[in-house]
Structures are given as structure tokens and as C-alpha cells.
Protein backbone atom coordinates (compact mmCIF):
# COMPACT_ATOMS: atom_id res chain seq x y z
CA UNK A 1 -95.74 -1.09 -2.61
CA UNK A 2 -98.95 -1.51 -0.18
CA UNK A 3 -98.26 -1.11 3.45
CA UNK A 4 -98.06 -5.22 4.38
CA UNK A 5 -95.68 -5.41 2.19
CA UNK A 6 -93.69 -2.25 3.50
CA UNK A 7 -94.21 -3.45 7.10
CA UNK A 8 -92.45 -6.80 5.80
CA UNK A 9 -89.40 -4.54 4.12
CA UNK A 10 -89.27 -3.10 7.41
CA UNK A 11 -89.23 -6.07 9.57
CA UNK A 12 -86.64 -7.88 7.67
CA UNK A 13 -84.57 -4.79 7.87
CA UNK A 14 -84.55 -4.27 11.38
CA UNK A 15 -83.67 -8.10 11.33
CA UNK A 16 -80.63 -7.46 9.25
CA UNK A 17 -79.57 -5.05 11.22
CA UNK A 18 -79.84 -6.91 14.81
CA UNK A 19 -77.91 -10.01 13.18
CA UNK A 20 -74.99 -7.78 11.53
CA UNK A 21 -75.00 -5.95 15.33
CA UNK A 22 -74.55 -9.88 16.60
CA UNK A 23 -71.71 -10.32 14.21
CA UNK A 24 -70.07 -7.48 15.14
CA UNK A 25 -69.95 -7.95 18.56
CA UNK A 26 -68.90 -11.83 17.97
CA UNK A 27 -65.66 -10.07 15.61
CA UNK A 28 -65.03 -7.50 18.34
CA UNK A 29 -64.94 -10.10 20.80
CA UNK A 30 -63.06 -12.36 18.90
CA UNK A 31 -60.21 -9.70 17.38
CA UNK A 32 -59.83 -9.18 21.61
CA UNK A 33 -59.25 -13.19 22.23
CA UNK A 34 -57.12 -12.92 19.45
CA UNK A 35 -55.33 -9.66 20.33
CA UNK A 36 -54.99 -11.22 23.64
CA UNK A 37 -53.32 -14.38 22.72
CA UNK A 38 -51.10 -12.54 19.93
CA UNK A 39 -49.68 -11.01 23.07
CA UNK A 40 -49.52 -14.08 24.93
CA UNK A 41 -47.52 -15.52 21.74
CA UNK A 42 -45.17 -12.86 21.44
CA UNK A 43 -44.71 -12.83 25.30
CA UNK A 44 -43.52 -16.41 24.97
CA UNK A 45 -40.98 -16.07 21.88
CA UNK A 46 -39.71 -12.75 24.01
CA UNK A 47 -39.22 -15.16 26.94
CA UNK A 48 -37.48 -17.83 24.52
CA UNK A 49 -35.17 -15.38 22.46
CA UNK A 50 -34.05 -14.40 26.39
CA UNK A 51 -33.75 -17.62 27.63
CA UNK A 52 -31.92 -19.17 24.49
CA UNK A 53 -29.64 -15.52 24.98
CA UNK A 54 -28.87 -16.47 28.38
CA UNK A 55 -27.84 -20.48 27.68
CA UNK A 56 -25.70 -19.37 24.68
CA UNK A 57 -23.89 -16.71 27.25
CA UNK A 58 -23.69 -19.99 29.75
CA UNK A 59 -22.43 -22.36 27.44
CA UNK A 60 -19.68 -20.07 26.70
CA UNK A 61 -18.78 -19.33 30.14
CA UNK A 62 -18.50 -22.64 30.78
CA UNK A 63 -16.44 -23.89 27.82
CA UNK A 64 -13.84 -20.85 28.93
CA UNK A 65 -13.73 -22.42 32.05
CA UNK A 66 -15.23 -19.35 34.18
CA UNK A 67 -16.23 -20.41 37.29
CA UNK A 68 -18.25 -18.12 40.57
CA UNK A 69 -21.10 -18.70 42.33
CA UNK A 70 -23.43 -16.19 39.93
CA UNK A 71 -22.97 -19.18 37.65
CA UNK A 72 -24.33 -21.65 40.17
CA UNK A 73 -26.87 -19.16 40.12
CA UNK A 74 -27.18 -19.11 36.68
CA UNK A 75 -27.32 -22.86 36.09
CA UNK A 76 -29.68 -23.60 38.60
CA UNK A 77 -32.10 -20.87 36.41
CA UNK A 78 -31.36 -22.56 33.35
């Protein structure tokens, strides 16, 4: 191999290797977007699984007839 053609080797190389750097940072910063709206998700179906806990516990207050002002409370929240 003559030494243009090694100088070529070694320019595309160093190429290679600042485009696979550029990926990698584009999958880091998209695995923390990602990460970051995985928690956003599972924050919502935590708040949903509480708030459909907290209407079933209503509803059945209210069909037994239970009446005080934490339940004015309560349905106000709901």
C-alpha cells in the first residue's frame, strides 16, 4: 500500500469514527427523551390507576348512602 493511499485509509477512518461518535450522541440523547417521557407515561397511568381508585371508593360511598363534608371534598376533586 503506498502512502496516498494509506493517508486515504486513514482519512476515511477518522471519518468513520467522527460519524459513529455523531450517532452515538444522537442515541444517547434520544434513549434520555425517551427515558424521560417513559417516566412521564408511567407518571400518568400512576395518576389514572389513583384517580380511577379514588372514583370507584366514591361511587361506593355514595350508592351506601354515606354522606360528610370530606365527600363534598371529595367530589369537588373528582
Amino acid at each position: 500500500m503506498t502512502n496516498i493511499e494509506k493517508g486515504k485509509c486513514e482519512e476515511l477512518c477518522n471519518e468513520a469514527l467522527t460519524e459513529i461518535q455523531k450517532a452515538n450522541e444522537y442515541f444517547k440523547k434520544n434513549d434520555e427523551v425517551n427515558h424521560d417521557c417513559s417516566l412521564a407515561t408511567a407518571d400518568l397511568r400512576w395518576g389514572d390507576r389513583k384517580t380511577g381508585y379514588a372514583e370507584g371508593i366514591y361511587q361506593t360511598l355514595v350508592s351506601l348512602g354515606y354522606e360528610s363534608e370530606d365527600m363534598k371534598k371529595l367530589s369537588k376533586l373528582i
